[in-house]
Protein backbone atom coordinates (compact mmCIF):
# COMPACT_ATOMS: atom_id res chain seq x y z
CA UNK A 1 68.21 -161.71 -40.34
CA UNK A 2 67.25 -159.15 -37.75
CA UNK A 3 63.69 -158.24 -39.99
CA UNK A 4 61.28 -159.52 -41.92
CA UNK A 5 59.66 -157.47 -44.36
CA UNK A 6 57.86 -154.68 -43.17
CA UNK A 7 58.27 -155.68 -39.62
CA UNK A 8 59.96 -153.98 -37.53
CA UNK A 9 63.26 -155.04 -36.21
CA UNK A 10 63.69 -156.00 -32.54
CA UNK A 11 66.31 -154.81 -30.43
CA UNK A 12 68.08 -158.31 -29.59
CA UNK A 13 68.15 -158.74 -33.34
CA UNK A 14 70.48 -155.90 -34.10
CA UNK A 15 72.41 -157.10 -30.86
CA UNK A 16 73.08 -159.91 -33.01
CA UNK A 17 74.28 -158.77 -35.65
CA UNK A 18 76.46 -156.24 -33.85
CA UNK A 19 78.16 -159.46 -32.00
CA UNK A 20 78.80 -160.75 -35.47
CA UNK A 21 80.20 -157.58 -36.67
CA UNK A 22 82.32 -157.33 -33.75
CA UNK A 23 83.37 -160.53 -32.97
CA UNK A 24 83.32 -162.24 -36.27
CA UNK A 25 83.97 -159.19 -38.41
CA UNK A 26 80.94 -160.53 -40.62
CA UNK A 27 80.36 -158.47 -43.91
CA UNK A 28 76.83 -159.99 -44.72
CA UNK A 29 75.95 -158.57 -40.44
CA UNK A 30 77.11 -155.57 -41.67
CA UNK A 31 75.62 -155.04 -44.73
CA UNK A 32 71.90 -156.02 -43.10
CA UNK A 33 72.87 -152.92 -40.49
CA UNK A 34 74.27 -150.55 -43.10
CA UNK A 35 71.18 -151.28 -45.50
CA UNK A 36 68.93 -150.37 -42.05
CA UNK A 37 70.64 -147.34 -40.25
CA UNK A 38 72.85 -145.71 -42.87
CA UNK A 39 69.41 -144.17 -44.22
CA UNK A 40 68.01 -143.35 -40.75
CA UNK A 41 71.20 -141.48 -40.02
CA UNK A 42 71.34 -139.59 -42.62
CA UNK A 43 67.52 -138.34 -42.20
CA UNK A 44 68.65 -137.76 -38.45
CA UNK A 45 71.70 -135.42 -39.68
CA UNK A 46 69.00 -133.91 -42.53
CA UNK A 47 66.48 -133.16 -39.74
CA UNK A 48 69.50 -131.34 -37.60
CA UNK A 49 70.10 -128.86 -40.54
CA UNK A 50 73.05 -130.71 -41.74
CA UNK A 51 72.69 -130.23 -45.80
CA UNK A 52 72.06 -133.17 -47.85
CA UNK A 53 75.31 -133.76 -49.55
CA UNK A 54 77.11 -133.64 -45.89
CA UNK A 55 74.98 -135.87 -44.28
CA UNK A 56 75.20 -138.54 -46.67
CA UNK A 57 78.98 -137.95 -46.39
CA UNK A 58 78.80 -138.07 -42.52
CA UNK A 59 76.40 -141.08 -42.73
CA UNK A 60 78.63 -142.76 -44.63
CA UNK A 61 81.63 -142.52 -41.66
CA UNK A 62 79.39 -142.93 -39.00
CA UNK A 63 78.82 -146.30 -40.60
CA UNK A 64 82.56 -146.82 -41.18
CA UNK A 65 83.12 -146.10 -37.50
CA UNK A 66 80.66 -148.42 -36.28
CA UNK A 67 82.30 -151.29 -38.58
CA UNK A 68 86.22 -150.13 -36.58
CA UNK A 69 84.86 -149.62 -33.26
CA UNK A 70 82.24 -152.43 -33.51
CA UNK A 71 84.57 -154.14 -30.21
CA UNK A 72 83.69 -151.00 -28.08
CA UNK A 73 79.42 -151.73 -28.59
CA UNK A 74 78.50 -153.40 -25.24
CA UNK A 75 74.47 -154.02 -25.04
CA UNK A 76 74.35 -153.63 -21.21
CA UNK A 77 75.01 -149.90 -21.67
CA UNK A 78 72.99 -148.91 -24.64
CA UNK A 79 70.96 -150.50 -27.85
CA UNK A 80 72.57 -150.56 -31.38
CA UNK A 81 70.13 -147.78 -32.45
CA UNK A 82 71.14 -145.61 -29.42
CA UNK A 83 75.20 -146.24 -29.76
CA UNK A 84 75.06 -145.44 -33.62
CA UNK A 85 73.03 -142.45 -33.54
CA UNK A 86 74.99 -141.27 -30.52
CA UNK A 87 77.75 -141.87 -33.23
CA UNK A 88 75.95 -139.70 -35.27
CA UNK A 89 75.51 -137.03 -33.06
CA UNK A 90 78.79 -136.41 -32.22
CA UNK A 91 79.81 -136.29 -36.13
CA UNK A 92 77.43 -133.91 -36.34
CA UNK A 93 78.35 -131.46 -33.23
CA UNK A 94 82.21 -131.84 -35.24
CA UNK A 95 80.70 -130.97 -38.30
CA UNK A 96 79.30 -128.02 -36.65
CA UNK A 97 82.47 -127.14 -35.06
CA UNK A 98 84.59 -126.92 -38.19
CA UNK A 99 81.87 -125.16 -39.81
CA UNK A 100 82.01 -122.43 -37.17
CA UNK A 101 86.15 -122.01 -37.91
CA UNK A 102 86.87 -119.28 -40.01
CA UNK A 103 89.25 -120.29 -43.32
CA UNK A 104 92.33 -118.46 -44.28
CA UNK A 105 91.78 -115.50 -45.80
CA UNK A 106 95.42 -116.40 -48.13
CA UNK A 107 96.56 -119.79 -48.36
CA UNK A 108 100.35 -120.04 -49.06
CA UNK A 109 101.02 -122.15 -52.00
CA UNK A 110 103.69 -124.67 -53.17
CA UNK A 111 106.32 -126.23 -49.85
CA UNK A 112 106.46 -124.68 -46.34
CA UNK A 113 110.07 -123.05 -45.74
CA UNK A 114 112.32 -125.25 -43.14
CA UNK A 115 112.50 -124.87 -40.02
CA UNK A 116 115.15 -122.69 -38.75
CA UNK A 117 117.55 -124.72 -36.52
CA UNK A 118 116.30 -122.63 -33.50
CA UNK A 119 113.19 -123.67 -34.44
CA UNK A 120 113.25 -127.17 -34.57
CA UNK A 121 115.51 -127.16 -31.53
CA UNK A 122 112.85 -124.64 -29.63
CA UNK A 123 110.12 -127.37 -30.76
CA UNK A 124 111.83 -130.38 -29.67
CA UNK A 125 112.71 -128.95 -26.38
CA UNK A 126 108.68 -128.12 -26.39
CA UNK A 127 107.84 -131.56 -26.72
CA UNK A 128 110.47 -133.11 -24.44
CA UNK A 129 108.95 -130.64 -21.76
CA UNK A 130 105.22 -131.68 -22.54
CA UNK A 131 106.18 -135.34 -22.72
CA UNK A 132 107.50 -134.98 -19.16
CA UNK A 133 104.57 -133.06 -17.97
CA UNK A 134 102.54 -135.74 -19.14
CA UNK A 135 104.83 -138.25 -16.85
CA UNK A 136 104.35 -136.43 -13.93
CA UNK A 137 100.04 -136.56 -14.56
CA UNK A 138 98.47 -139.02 -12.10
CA UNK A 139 97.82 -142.37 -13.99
CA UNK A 140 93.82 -142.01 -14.21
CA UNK A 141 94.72 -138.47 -16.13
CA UNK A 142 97.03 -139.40 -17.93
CA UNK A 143 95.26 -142.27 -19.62
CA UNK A 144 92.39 -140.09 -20.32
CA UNK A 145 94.21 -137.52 -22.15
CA UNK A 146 96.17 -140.41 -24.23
CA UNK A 147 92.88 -141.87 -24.97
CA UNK A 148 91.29 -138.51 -26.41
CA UNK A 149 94.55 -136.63 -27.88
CA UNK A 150 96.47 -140.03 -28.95
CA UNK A 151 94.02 -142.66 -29.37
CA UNK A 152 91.76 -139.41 -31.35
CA UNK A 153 88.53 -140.92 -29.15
CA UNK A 154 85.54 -138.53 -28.12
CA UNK A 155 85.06 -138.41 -24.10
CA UNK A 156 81.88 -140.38 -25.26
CA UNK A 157 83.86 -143.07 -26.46
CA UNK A 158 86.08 -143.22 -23.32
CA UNK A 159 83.71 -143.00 -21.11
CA UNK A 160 82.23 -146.36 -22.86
CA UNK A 161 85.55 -147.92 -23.01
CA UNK A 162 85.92 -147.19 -19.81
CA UNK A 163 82.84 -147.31 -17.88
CA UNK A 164 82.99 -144.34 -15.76
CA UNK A 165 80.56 -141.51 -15.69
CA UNK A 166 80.88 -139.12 -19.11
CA UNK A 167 81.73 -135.42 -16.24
CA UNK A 168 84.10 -137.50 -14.56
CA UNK A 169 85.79 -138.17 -17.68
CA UNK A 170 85.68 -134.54 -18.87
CA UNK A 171 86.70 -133.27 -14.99
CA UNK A 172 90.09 -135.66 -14.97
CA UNK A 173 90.51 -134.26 -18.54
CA UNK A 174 90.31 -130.87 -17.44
CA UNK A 175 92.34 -130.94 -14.62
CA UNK A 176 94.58 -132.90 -16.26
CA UNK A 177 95.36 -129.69 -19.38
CA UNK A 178 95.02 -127.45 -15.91
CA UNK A 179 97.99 -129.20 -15.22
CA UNK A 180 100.11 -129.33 -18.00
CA UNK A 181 99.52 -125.87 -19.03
CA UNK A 182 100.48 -124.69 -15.65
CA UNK A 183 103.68 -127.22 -16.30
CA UNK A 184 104.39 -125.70 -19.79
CA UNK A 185 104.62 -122.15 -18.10
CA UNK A 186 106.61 -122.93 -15.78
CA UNK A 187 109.35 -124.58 -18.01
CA UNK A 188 108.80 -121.05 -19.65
């Protein structure tokens, strides 16, 4: 148990129990650092000016993400406290983003239409072109961008994965949609 009660819990304590929750997959581990930071995160997200309601919401996947990506916590680069409210941050900077989109004004109801034939042909011949644009990306890009547009990680979460710096990942990922924009106009 990383606390006893109303101590304090130490840091190596919650190292721990992330090394159960990652390498045993250990629901009592869990539970002891869901009962501990689920709360904290939410007051974090409540002191940010995320509303109540939201922030328990967002609390509650924060947690959830720190149970899938448990195998990506590594305690020479940051604490458990740090790595899940850094979690938590970056929920809340998407929260903020979709906030800040504005919702159709009409929403179309019942099926889409098909696709014409030209279309779907036009599409496919869209993605053919992309996919080989992607080819052509040096290897260091190219992983990057599968890691944040396939493997849906943040550039904080690749840069842990990964190990290098957090601009160097965002430079290669720039340069890297530089590049295949410049290849999508071409094939234009």
């Amino acid at each position: 148990m990383p606390q006893k009660t109303g101590a304090a819990p130490d840091r190596g304590a919650w190292i721990v129990e992330m090394e159960l929750i990652r390498d045993r997959r250990d629901k009592e581990a869990f539970g002891r650092l869901f009962a501990h930071f689920a709360p904290r995160v939410k007051g974090f997200l409540m002191k940010s000016g995320t509303e109540a309601g939201v922030a328990e919401d967002c609390a509650q996947d924060v947690m959830v993400t720190v149970w899938r990506k448990a195998h990506l916590f590594d305690a020479r680069r940051a604490s458990v406290a740090t790595w899940i409210f850094t979690i938590a941050r970056n929920r809340r900077i998407d929260i903020a983003r979709r906030e800040r989109r504005p919702e159709p004004e009409d929403l179309g109801w019942g099926p889409e239409p098909d696709a014409s034939q030209e279309d779907s042909i036009a599409l496919q011949q869209d993605t053919d072109q992309l996919g080989e644009a992607l080819r052509t990306l040096p290897e260091k890009q190219r992983a990057l961008i599968e890691r944040a547009y396939f493997g849906d990680l943040s550039h904080r979460e690749i840069a842990d994965l990964t190990g290098l710096p957090l601009g160097t990942i965002k430079s290669r990922i720039r340069l890297a949609l530089e590049k295949l924009r410049h290849a999508m106009d071409q094939s234009t």
